[in-house]
PDB file of N, CA and C in Angstrom:
ATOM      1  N   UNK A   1      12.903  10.955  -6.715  1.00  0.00           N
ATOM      2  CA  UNK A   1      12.959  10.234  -5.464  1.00  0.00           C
ATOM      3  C   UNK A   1      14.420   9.990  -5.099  1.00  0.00           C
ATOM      4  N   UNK A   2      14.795  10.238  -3.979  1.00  0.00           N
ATOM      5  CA  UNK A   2      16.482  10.091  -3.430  1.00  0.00           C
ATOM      6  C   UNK A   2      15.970   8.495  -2.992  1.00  0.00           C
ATOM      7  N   UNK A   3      17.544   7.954  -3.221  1.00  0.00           N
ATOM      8  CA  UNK A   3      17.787   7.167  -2.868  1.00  0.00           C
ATOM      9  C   UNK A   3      19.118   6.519  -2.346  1.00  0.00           C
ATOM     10  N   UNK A   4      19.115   5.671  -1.267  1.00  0.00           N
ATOM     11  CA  UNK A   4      20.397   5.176  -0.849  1.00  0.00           C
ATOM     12  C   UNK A   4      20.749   4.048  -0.747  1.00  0.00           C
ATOM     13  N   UNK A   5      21.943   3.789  -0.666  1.00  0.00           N
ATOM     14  CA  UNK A   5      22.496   2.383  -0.908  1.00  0.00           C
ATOM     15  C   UNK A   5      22.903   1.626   0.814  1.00  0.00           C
ATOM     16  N   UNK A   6      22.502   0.463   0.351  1.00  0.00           N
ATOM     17  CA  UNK A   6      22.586  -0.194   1.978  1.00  0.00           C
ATOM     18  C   UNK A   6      22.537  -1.653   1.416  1.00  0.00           C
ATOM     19  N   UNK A   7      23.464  -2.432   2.851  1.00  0.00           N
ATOM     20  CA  UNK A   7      24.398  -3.503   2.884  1.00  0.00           C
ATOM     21  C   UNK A   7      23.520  -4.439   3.679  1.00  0.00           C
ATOM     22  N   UNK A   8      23.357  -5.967   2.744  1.00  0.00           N
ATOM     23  CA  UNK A   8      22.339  -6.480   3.743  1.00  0.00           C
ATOM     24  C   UNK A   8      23.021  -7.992   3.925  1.00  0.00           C
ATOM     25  N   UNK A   9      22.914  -8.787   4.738  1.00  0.00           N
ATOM     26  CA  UNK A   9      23.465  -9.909   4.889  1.00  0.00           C
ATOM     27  C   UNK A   9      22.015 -11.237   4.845  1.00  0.00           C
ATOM     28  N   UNK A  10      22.211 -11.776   3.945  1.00  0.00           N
ATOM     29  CA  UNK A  10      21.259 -13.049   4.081  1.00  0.00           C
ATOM     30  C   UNK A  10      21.710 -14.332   3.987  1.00  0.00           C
ATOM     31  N   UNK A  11      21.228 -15.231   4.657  1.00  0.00           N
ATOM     32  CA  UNK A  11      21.339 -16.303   4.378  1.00  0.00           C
ATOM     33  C   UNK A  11      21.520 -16.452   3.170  1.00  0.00           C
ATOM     34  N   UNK A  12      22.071 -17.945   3.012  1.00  0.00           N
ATOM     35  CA  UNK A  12      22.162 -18.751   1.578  1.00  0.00           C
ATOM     36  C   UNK A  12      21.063 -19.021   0.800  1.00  0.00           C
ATOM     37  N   UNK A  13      20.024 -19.734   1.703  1.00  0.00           N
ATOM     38  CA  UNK A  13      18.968 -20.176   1.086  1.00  0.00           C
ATOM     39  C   UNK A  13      18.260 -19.338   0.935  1.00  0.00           C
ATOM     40  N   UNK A  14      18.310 -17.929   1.204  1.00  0.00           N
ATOM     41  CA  UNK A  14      16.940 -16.651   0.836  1.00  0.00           C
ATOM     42  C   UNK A  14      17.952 -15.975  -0.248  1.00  0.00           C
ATOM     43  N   UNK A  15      19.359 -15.793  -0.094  1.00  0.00           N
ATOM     44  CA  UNK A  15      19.671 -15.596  -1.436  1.00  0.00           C
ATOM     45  C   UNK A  15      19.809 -16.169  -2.665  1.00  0.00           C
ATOM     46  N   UNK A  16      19.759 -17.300  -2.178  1.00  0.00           N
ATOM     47  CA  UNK A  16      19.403 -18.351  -3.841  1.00  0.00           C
ATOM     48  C   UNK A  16      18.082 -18.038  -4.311  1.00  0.00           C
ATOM     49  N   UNK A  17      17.004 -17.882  -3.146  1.00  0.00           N
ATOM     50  CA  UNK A  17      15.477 -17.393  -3.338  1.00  0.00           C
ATOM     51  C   UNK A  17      15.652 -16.327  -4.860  1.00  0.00           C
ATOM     52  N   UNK A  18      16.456 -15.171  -3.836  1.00  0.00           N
ATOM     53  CA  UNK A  18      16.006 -14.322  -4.807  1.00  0.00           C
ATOM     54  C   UNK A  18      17.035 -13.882  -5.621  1.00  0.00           C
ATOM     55  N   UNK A  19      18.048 -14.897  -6.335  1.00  0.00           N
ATOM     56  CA  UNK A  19      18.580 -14.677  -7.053  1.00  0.00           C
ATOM     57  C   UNK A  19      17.765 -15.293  -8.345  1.00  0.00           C
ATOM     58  N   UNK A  20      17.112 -16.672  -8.391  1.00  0.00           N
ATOM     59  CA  UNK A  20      16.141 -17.344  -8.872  1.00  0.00           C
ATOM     60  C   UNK A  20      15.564 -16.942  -9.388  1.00  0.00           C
ATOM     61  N   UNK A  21      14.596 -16.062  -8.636  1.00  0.00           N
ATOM     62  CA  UNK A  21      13.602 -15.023  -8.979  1.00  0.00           C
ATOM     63  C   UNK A  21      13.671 -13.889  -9.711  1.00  0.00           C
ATOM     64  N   UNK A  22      15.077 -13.482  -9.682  1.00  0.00           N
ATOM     65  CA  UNK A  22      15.094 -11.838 -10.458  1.00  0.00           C
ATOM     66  C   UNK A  22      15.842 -12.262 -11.662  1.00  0.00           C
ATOM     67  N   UNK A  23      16.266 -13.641 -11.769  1.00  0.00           N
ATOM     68  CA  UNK A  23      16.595 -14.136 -13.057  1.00  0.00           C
ATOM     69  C   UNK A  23      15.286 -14.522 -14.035  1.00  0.00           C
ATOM     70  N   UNK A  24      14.441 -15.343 -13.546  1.00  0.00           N
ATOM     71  CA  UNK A  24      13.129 -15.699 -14.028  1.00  0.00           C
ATOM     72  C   UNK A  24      12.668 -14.465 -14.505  1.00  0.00           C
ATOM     73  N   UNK A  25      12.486 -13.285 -13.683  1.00  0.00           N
ATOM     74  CA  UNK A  25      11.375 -12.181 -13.825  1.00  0.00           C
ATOM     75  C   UNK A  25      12.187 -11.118 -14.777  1.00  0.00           C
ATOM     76  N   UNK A  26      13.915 -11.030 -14.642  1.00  0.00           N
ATOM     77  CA  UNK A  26      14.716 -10.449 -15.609  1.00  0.00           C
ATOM     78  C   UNK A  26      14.437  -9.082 -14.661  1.00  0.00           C
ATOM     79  N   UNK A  27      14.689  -8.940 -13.433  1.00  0.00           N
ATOM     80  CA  UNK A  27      14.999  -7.978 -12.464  1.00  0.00           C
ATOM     81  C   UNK A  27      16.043  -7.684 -11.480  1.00  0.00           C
ATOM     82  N   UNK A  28      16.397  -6.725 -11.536  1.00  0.00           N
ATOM     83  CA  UNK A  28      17.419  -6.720 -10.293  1.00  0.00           C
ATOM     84  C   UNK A  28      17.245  -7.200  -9.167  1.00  0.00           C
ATOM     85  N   UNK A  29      18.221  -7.381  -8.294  1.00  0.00           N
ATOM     86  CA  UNK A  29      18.579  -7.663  -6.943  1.00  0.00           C
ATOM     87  C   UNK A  29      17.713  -6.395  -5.933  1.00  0.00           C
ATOM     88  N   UNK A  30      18.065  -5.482  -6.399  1.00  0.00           N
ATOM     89  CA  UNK A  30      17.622  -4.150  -5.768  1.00  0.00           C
ATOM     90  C   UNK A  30      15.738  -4.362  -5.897  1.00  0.00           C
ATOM     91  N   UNK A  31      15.349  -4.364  -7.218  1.00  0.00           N
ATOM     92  CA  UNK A  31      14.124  -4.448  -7.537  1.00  0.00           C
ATOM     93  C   UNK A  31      13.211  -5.830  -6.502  1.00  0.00           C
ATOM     94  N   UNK A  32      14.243  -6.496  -6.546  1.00  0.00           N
ATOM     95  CA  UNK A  32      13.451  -7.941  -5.976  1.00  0.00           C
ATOM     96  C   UNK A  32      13.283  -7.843  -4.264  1.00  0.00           C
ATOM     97  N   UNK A  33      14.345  -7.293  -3.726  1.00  0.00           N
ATOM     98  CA  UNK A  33      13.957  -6.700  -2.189  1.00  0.00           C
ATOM     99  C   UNK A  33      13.159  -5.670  -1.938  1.00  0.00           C
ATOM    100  N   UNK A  34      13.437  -4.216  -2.908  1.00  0.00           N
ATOM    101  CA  UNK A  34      12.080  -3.207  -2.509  1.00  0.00           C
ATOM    102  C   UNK A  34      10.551  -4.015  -2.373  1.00  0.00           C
ATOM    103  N   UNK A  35      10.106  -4.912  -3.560  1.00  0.00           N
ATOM    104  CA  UNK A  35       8.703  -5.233  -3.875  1.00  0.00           C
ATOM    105  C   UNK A  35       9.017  -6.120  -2.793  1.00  0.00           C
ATOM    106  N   UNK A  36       9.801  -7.056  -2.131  1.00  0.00           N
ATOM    107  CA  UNK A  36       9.678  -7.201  -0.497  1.00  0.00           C
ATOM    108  C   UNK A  36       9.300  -6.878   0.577  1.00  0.00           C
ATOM    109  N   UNK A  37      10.384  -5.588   0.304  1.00  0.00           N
ATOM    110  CA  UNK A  37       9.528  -4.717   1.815  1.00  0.00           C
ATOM    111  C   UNK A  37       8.302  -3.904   1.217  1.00  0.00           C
ATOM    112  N   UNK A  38       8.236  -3.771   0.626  1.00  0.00           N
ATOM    113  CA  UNK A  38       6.938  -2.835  -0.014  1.00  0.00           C
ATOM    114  C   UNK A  38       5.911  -3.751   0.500  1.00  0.00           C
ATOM    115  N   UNK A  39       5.926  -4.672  -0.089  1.00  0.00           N
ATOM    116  CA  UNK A  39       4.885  -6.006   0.543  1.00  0.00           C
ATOM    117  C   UNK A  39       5.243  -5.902   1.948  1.00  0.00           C
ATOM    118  N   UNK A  40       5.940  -6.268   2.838  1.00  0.00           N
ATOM    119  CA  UNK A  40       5.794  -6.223   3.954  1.00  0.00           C
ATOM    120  C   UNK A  40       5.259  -4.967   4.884  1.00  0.00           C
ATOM    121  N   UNK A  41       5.580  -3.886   4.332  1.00  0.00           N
ATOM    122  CA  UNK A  41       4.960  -2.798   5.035  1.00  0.00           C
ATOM    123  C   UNK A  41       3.137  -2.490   4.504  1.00  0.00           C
ATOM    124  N   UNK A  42       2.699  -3.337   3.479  1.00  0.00           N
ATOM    125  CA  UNK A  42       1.336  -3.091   3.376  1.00  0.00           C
ATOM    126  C   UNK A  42       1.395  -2.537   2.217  1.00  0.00           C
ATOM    127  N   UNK A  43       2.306  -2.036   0.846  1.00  0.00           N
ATOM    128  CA  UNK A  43       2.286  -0.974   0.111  1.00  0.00           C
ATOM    129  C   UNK A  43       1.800  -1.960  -1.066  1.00  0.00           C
ATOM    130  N   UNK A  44       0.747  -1.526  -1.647  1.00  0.00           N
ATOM    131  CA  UNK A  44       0.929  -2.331  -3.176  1.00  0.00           C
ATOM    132  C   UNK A  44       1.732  -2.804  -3.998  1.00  0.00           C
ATOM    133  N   UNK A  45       1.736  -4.046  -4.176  1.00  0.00           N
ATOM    134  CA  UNK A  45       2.601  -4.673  -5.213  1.00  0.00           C
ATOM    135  C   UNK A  45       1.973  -5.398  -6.314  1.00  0.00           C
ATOM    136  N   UNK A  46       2.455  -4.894  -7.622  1.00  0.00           N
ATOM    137  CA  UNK A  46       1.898  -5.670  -8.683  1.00  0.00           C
ATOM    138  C   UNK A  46       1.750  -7.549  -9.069  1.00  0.00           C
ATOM    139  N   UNK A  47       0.878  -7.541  -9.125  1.00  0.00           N
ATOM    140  CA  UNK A  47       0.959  -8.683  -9.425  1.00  0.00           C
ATOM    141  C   UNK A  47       0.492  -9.597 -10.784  1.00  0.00           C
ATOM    142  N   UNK A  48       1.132 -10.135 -11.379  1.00  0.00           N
ATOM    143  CA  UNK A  48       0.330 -10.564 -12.907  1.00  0.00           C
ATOM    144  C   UNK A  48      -0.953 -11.180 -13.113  1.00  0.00           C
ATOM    145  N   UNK A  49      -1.619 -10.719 -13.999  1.00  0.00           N
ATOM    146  CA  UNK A  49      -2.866 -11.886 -14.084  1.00  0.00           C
ATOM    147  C   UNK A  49      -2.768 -12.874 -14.728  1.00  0.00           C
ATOM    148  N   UNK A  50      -3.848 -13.976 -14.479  1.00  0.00           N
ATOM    149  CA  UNK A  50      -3.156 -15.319 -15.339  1.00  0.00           C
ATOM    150  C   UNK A  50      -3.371 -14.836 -17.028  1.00  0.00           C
ATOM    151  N   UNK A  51      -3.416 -14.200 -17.725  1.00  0.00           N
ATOM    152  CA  UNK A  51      -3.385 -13.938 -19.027  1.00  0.00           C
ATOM    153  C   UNK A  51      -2.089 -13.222 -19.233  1.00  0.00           C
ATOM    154  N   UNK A  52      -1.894 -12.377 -18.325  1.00  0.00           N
ATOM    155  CA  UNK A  52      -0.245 -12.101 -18.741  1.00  0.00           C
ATOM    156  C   UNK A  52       1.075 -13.098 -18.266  1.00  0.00           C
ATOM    157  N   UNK A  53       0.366 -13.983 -17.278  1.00  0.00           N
ATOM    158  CA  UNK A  53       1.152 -15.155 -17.152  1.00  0.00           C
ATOM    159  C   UNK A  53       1.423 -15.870 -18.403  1.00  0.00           C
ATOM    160  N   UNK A  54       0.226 -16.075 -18.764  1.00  0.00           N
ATOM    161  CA  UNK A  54       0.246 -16.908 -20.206  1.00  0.00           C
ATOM    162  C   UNK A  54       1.101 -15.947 -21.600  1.00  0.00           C
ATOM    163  N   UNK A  55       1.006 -14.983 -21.390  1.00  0.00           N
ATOM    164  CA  UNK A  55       1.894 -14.243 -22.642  1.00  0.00           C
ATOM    165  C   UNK A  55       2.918 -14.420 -22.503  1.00  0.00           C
ATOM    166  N   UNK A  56       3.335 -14.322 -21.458  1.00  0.00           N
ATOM    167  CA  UNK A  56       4.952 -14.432 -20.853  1.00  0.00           C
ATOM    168  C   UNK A  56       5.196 -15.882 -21.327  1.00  0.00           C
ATOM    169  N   UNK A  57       4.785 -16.793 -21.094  1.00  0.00           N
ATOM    170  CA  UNK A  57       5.299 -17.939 -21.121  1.00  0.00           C
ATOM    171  C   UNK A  57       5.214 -18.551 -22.487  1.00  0.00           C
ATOM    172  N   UNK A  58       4.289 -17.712 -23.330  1.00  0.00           N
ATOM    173  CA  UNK A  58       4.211 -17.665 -24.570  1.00  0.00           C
ATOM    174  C   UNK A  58       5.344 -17.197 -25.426  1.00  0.00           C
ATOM    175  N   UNK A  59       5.933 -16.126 -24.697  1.00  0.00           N
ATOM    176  CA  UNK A  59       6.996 -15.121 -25.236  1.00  0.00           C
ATOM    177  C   UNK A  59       7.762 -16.109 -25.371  1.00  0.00           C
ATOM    178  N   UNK A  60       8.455 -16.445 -23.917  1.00  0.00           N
ATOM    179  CA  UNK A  60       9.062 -16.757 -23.544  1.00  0.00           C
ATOM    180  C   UNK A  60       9.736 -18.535 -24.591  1.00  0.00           C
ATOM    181  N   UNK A  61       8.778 -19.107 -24.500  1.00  0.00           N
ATOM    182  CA  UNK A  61       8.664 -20.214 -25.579  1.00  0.00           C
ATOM    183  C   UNK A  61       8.948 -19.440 -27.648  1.00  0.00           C
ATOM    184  N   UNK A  62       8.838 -18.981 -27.524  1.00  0.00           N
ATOM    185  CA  UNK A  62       8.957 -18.383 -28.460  1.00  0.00           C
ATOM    186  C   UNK A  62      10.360 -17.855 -28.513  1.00  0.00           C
ATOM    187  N   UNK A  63      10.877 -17.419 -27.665  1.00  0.00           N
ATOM    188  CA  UNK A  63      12.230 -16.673 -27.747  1.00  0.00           C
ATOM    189  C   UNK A  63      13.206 -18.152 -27.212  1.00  0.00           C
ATOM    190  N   UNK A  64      13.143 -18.874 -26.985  1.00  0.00           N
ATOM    191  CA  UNK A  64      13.765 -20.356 -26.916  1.00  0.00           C
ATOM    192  C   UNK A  64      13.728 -20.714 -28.339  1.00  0.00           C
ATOM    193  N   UNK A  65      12.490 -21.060 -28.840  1.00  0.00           N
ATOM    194  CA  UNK A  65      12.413 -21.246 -30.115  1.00  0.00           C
ATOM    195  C   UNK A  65      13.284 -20.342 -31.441  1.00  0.00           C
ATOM    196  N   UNK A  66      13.331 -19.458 -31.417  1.00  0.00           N
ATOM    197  CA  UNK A  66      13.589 -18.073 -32.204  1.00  0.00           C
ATOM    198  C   UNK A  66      14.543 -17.541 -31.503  1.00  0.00           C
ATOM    199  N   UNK A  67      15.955 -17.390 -30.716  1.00  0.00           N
ATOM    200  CA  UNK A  67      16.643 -16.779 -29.933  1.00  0.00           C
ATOM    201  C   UNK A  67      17.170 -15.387 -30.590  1.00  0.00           C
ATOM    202  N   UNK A  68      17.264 -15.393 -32.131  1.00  0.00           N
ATOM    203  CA  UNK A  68      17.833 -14.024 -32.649  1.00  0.00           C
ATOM    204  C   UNK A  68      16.381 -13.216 -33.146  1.00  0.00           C
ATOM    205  N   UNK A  69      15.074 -13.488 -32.722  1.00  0.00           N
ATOM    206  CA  UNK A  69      14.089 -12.705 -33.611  1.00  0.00           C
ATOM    207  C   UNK A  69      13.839 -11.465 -32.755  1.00  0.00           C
ATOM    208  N   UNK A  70      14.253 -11.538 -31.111  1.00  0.00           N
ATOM    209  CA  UNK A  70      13.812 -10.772 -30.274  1.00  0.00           C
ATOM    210  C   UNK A  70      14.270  -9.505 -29.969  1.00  0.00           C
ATOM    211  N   UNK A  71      13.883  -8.559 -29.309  1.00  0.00           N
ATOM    212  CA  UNK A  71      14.653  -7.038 -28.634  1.00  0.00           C
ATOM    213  C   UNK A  71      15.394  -7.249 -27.518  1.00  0.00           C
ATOM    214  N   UNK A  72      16.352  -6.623 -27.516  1.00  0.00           N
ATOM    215  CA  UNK A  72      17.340  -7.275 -26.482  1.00  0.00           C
ATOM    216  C   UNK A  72      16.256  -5.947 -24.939  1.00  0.00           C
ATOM    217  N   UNK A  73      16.460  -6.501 -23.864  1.00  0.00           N
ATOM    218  CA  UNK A  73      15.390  -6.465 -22.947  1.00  0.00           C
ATOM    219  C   UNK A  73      15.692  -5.383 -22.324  1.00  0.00           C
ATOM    220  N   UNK A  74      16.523  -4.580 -22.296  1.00  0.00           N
ATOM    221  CA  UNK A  74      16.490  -3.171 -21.957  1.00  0.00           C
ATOM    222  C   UNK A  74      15.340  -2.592 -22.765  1.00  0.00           C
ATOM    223  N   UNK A  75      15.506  -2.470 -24.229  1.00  0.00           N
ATOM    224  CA  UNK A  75      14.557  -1.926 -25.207  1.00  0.00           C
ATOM    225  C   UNK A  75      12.962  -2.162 -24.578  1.00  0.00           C
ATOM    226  N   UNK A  76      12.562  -3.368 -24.537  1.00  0.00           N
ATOM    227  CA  UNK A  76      11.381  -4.183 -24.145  1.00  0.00           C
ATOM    228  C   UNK A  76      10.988  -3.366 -23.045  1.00  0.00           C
ATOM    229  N   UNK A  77      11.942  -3.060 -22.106  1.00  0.00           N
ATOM    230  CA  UNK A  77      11.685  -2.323 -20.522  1.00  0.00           C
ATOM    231  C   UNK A  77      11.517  -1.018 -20.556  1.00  0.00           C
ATOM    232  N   UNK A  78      11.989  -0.340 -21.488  1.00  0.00           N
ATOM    233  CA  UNK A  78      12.059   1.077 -21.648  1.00  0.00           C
ATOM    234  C   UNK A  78      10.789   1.493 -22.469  1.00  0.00           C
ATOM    235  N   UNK A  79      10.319   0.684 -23.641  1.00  0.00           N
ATOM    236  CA  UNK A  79       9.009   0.430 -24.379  1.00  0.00           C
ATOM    237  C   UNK A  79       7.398  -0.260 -23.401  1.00  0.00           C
ATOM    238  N   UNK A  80       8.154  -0.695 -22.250  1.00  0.00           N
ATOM    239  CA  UNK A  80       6.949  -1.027 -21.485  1.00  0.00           C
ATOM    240  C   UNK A  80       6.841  -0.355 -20.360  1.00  0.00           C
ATOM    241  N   UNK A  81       7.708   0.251 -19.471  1.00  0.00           N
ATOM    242  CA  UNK A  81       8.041   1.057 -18.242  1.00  0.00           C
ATOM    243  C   UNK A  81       8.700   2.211 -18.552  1.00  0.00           C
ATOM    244  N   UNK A  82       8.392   3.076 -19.580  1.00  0.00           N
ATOM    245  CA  UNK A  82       9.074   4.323 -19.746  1.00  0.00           C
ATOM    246  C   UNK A  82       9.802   5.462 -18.431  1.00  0.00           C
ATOM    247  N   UNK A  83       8.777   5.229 -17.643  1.00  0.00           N
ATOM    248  CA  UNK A  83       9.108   5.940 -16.349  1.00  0.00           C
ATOM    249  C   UNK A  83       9.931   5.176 -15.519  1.00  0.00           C
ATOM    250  N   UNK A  84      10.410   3.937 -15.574  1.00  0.00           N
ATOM    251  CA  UNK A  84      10.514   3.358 -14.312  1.00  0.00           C
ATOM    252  C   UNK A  84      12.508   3.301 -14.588  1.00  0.00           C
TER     253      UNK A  84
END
């Protein structure tokens, strides 16, 4: 898939939005506007179920707890999204 690079200007308060957000979710900037417009044009976007909500937050508590037991999160991404 080609792709190109483009310059966007937002407000403060929609970029705090989604700076917030792609910190929480451990996603890019880039990643957090496509699944934007993707959503806005009608295109499917994933969304979690509450059981993988709960793993996450499970993990997540766990890696607070334990900070050196984990895979550093490239690994994690490449082991869960091989293609992406």
């Amino acid at each position: 898939m080609a792709v190109r690079k483009v310059a966007i200007t937002l407000p403060e308060e929609l970029y705090d939005m989604v700076e917030r957000a792609r910190k929480i979710e451990h996603r890019t900037r880039s990643e957090m506007i496509q699944e934007a417009l993707r959503s806005h044009f009608g295109e499917p976007v994933y969304v979690p179920t509450e059981q993988e909500r709960q793993l996450l937050a499970e993990a997540l508590a766990d890696a607070r707890q334990f900070p050196d037991a984990g895979s550093p999160w490239e690994t994690v991404r490449r082991d869960v999204w091989p293609d992406a």
